[in-house]
Protein backbone atom coordinates (compact mmCIF):
# COMPACT_ATOMS: atom_id res chain seq x y z
CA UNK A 1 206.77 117.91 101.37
CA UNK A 2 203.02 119.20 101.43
CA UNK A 3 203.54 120.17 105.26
CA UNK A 4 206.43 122.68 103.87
CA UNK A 5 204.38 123.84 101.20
CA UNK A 6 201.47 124.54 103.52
CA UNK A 7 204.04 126.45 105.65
CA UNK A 8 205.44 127.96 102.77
CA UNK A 9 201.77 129.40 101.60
CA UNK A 10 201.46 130.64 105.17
CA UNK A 11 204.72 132.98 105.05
CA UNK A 12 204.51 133.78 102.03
CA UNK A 13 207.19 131.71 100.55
CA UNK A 14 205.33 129.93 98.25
CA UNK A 15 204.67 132.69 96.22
CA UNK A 16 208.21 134.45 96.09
CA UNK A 17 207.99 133.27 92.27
CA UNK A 18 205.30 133.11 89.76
CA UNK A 19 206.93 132.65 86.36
CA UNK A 20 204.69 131.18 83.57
CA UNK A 21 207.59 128.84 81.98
CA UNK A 22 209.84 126.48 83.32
CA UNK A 23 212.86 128.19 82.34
CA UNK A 24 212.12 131.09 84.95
CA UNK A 25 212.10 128.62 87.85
CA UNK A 26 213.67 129.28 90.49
CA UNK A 27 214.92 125.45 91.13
CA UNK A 28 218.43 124.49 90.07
CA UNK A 29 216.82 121.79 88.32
CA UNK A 30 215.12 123.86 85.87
CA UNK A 31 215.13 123.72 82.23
CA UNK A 32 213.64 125.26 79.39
CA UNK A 33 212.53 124.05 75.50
CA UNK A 34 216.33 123.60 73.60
CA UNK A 35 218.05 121.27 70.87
CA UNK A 36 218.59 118.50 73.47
CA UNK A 37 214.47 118.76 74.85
CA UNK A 38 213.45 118.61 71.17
CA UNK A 39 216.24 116.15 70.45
CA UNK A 40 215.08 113.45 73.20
CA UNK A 41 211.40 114.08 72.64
CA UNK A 42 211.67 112.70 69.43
CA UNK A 43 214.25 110.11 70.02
CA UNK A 44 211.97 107.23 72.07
CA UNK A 45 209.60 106.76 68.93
CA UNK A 46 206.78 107.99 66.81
CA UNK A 47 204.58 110.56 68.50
CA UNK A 48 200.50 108.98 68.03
CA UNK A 49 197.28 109.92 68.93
CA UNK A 50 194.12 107.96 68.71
CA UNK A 51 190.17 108.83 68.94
CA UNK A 52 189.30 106.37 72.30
CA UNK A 53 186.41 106.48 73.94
CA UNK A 54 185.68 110.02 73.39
CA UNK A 55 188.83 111.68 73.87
CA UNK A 56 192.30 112.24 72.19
CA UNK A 57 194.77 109.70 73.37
CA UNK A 58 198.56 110.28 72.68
CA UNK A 59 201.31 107.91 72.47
CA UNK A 60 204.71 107.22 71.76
CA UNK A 61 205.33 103.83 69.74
CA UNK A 62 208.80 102.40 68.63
CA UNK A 63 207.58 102.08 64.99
CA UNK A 64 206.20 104.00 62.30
CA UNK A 65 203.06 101.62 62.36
CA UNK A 66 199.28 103.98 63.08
CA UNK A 67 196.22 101.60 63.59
CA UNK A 68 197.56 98.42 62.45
CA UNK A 69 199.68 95.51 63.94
CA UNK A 70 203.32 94.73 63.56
CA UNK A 71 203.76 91.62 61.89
CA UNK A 72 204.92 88.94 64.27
CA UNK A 73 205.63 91.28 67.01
CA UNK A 74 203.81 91.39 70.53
CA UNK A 75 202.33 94.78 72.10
CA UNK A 76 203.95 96.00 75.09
CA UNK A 77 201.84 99.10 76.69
CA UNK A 78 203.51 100.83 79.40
CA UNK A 79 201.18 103.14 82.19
CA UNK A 80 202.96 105.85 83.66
CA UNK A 81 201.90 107.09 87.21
CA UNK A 82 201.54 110.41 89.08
CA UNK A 83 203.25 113.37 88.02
CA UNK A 84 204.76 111.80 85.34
CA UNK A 85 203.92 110.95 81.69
CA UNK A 86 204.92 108.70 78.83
CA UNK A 87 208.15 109.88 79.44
CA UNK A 88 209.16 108.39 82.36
CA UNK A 89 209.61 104.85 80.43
CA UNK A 90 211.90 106.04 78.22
CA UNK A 91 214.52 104.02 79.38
CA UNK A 92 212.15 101.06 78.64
CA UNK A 93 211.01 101.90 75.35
CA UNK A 94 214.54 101.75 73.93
CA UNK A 95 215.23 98.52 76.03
CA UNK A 96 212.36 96.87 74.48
CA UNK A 97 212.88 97.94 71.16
CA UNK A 98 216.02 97.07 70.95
CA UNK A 99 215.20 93.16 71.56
CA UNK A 100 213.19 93.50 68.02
CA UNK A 101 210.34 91.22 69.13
CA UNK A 102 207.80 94.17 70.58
CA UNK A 103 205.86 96.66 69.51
CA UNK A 104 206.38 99.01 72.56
CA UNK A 105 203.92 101.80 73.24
CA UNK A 106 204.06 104.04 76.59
CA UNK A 107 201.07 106.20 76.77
CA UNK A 108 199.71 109.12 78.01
CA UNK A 109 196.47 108.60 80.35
CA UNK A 110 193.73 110.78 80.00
CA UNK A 111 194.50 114.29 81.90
CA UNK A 112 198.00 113.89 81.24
CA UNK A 113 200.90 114.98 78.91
CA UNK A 114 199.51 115.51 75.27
CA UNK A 115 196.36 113.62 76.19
CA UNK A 116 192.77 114.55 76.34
CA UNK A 117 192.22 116.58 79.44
CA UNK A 118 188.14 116.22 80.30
CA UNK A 119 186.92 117.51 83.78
CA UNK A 120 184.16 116.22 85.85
CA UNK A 121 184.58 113.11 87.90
CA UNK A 122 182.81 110.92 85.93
CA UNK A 123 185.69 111.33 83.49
CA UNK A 124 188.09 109.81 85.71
CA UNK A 125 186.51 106.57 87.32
CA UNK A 126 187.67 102.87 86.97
CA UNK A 127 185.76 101.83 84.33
CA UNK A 128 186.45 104.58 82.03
CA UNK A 129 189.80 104.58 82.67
CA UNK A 130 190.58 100.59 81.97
CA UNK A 131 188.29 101.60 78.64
CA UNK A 132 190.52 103.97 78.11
CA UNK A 133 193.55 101.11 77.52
CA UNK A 134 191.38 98.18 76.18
CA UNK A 135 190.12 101.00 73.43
CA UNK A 136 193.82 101.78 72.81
CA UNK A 137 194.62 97.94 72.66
CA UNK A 138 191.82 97.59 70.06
CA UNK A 139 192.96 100.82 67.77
CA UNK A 140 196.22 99.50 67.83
CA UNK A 141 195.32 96.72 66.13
CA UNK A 142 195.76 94.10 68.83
CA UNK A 143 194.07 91.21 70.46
CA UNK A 144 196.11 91.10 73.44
CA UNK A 145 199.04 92.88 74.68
CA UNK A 146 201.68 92.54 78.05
CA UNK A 147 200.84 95.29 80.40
CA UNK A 148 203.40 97.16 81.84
CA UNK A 149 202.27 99.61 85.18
CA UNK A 150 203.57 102.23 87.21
CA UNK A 151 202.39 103.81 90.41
CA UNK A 152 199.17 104.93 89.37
CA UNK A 153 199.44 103.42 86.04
CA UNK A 154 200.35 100.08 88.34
CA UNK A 155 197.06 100.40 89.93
CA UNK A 156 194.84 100.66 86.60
CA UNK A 157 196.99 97.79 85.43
CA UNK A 158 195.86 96.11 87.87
CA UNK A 159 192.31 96.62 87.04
CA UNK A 160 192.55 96.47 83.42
CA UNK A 161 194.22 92.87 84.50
CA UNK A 162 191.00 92.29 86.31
CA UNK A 163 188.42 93.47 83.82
CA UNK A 164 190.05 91.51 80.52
CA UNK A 165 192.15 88.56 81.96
CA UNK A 166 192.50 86.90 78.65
CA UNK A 167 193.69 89.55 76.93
CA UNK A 168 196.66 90.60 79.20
CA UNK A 169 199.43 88.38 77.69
CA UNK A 170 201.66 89.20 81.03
CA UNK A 171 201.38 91.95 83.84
CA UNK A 172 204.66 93.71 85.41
CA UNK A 173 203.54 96.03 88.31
CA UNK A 174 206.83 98.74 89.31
CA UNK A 175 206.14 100.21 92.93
CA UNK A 176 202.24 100.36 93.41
CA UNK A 177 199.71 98.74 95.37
CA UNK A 178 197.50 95.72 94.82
CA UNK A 179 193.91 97.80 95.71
CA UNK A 180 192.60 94.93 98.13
CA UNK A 181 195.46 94.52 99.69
CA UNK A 182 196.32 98.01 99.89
CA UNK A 183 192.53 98.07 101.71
CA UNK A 184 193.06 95.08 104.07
CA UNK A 185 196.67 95.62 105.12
CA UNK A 186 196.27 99.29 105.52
CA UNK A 187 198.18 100.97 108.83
CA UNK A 188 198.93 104.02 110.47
CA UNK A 189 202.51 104.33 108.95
CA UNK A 190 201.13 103.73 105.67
CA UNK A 191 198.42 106.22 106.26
CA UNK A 192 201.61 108.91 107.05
CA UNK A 193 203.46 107.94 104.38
CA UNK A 194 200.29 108.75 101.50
CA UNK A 195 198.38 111.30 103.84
CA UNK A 196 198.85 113.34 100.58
CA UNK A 197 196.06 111.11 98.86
CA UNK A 198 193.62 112.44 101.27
CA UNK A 199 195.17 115.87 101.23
CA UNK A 200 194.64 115.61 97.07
CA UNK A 201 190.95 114.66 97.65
CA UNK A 202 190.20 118.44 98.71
CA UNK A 203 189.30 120.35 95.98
CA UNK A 204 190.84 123.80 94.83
CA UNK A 205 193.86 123.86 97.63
CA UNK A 206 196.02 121.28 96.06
CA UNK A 207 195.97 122.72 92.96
CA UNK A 208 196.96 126.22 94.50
CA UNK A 209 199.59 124.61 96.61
CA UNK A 210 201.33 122.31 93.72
CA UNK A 211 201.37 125.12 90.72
CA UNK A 212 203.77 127.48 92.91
CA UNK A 213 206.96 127.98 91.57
CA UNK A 214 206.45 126.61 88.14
CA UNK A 215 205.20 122.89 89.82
CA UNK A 216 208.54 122.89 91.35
CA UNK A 217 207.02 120.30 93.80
CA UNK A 218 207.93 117.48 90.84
CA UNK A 219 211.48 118.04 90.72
CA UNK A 220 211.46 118.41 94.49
CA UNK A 221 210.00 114.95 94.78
CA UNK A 222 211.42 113.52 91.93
CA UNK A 223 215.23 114.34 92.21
CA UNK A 224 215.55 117.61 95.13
CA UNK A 225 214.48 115.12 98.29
CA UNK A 226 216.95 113.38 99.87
CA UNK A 227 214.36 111.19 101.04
CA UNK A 228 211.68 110.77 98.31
CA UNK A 229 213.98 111.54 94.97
CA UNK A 230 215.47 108.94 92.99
CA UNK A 231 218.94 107.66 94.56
CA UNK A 232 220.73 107.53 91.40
CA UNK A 233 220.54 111.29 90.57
CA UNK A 234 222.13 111.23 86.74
CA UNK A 235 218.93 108.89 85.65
CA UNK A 236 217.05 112.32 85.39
CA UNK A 237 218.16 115.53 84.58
CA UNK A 238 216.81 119.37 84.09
CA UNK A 239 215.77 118.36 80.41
CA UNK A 240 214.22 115.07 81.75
CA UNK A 241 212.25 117.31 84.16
CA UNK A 242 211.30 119.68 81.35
CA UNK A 243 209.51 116.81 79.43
CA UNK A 244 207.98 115.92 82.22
CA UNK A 245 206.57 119.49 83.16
CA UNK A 246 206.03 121.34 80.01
CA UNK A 247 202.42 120.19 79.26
CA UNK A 248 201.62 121.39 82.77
CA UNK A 249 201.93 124.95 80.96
CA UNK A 250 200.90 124.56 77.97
CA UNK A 251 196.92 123.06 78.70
CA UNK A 252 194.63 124.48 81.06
CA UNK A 253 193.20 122.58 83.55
CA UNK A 254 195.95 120.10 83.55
CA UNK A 255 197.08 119.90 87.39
CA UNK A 256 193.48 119.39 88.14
CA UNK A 257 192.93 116.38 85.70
CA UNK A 258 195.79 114.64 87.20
CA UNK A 259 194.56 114.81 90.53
CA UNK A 260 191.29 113.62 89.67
CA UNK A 261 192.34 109.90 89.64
CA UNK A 262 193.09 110.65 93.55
CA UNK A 263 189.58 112.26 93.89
CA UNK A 264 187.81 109.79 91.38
CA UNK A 265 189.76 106.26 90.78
CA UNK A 266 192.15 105.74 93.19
CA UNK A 267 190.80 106.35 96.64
CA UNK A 268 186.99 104.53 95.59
CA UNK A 269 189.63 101.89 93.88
CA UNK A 270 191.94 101.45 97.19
CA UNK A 271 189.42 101.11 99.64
CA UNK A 272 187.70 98.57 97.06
CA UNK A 273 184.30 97.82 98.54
CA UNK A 274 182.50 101.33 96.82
CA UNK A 275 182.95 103.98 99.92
CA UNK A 276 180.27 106.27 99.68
CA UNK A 277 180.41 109.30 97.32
CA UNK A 278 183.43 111.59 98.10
CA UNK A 279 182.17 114.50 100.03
CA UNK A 280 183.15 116.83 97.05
CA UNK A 281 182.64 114.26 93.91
CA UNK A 282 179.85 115.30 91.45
CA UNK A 283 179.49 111.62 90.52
CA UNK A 284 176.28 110.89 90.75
CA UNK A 285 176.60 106.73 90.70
CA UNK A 286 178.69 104.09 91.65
CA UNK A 287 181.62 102.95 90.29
CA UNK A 288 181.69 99.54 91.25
CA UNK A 289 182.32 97.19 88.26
CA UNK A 290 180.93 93.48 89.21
CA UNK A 291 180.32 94.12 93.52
CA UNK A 292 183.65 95.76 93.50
CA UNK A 293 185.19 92.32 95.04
CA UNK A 294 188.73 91.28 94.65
CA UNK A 295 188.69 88.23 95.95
CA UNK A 296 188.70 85.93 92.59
CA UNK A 297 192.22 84.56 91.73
CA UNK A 298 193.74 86.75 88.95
CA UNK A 299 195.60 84.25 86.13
CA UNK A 300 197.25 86.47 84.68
CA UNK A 301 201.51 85.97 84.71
CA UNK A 302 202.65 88.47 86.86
CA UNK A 303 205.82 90.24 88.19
CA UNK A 304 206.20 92.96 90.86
CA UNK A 305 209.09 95.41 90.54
CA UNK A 306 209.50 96.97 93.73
CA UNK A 307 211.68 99.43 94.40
CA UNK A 308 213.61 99.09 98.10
CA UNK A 309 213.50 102.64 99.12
CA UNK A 310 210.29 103.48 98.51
CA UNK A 311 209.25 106.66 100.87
CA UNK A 312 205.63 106.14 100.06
CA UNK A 313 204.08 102.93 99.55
CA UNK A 314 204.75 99.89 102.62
CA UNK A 315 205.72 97.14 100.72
CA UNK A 316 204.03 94.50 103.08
CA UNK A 317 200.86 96.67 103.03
CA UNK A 318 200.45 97.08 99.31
CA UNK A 319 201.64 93.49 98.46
CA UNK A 320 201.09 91.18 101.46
CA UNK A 321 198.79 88.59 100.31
CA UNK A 322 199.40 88.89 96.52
CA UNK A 323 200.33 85.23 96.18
CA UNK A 324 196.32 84.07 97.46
CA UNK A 325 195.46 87.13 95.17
CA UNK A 326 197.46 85.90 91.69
CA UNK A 327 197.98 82.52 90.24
CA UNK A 328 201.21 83.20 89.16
CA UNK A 329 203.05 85.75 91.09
CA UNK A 330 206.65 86.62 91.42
CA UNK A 331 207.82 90.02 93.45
CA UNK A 332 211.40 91.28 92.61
CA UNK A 333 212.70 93.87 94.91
CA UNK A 334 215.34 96.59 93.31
CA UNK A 335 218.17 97.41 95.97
CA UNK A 336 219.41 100.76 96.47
CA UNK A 337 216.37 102.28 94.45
CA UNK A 338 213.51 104.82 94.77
CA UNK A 339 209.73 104.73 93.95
CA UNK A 340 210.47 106.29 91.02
CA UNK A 341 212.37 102.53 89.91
CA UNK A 342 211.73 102.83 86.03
CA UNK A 343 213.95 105.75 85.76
CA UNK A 344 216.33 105.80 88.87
CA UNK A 345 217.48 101.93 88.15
CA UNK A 346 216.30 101.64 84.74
CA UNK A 347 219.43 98.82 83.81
CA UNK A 348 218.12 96.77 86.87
CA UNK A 349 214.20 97.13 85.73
CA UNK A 350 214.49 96.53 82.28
CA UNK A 351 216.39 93.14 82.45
CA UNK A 352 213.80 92.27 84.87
CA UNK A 353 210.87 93.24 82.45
CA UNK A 354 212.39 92.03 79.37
CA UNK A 355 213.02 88.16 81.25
CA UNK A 356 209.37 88.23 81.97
CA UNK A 357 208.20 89.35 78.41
CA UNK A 358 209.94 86.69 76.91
CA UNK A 359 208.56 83.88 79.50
């Protein structure tokens, strides 16, 4: 996908259309802002946002609760991943509400969405970013919660996992990496399948690249790609993608927040033993939490979602070794299903995640 935009740049192509708003795309999966976009935005739960750790957090909760518990109901936070936000667990927010025992929240990390969007890398390492949750934990009005991760939101849930094992209740990982493993078991196919990591860790082109044609690169790699798009194509549609895009236009900076965890979490996270500093990070200290080391048994429950088809994570390479890794492991794989496994076989995933919520 980057290879044809790189091409595209090169003739030209890429710039054959520079609207400002979705609804001038030039993608048949375009939308634009209508009764049904307003309709759904408001339909998952109560729109929230919080004062953590210096920024503006925003969240969408099943309840009209603010900054206090629900009486005898557990919190279920839910990470979204790259390009998405706390959209993309729709499909789980109304599952989980509807089994009356949860308090379900699916958030918006930092960068994304309606989210703070801070620059400078320091913003986006691991330790501010597992703040980030634990701080959203605490002004929620909870002691402990069941963690619920996707992608990159999988791979801070993960690390939040790590960093307050007593507090994560259970941990359900959907199609992303364990970092050590992801490290150890690292190959040349996996390298081909995410050499857009490394491409995102150059600064400035990405960004030019990805914003062509109204960032039609997420409905290209969301639904468009016969390869990469979700399988079961009615789980999103052009108002789905809207959601997903608008606040891509509507804050500045946005595109280049998001691809800071690449630049500033993820690749020092992945390759787990504290590289040295990125050639273009501004960072001017480690990020290493304890020595960095992964090698202590997490005991934590945990279940692994993984979706079958995935066209770019290696299942053996980002989960091989998980069961020396966690005390209490189980990996589910989704048939017939995409990275994207939250949305494309939503009815599949959420009987899986509400079994393992209720123990």
């Amino acid at each position: 996908l980057f290879v044809k935009y790189l091409v595209d740049l090169l003739t030209g192509k890429a710039f054959s259309s520079r609207s400002p708003s979705p609804s001038s795309s030039s993608s048949s999966s375009a939308s634009s802002r209508n009764a049904v976009t307003d309709a759904r935005y408001l339909r998952y739960g109560k729109h929230l946002s919080f004062q953590v750790n210096g920024i503006l957090l925003h969240c969408v909760r099943n309840n009209d609760k603010r900054g206090e518990p629900v009486e005898g109901k557990e919190l279920v936070l839910l990470l979204h991943g790259f390009p998405e936000n706390w959209y993309s667990f729709r499909y789980q927010l109304e599952a989980i509400s509807s089994e009356g025992d949860y308090d379900a929240v699916a958030l918006d990390l930092r960068g994304y969405g309606e989210s703070s969007r801070p620059m400078g890398a320091g913003e986006y390492t691991c330790k501010t970013l597992v703040s980030d949750v634990l701080g959203l934990v605490e002004a929620l009005g909870y002691e402990s919660f069941h963690l619920i991760g996707h992608d990159v939101g999988g791979v801070l849930s993960w690390c939040v996992a790590k960093a307050a094992p007593k507090m994560v209740t259970s941990l359900t990982i959907i199609n992303a990496p364990h970092p050590r493993l992801y490290y150890e078991n690292f190959t040349i196919q996996q390298f081909l399948k995410s050499s857009y990591v490394f491409f995102f860790l150059f600064p400035f082109v990405p960004e030019v690249l990805l914003k062509q044609n109204s960032f039609e690169f997420i409905e290209k790699g969301l639904v468009e790609n016969r390869s990469s798009g979700v399988i079961n194509k009615t789980s999103i549609d052009a108002d789905d993608l809207y959601l997903m895009k608008s606040p891509l236009f509507e804050k500045e900076n946005s595109l280049t927040c998001m691809l800071n965890y690449y630049r500033y979490f993820l690749f020092p996270c992945m390759f787990y033993r504290c590289p040295p500093k990125l050639p273009f990070s501004d960072s001017k200290e480690s990020d290493c939490d304890d020595d960095g080391d992964w090698s202590s048994r997490l005991n934590v429950r945990t279940l692994v979602l993984w979706g079958a088809e995935d066209k770019f994570l290696d299942k053996r390479v980002c989960l091989h070794g998980v069961e020396d890794l966690v005390s209490q492991v189980e990996v589910k794989t989704i048939d017939d299903c995409s990275h994207w496994a939250q949305q494309d076989r939503h009815e599949a995933v959420n009987e899986e995640i509400l079994a393992w919520l209720k123990g």
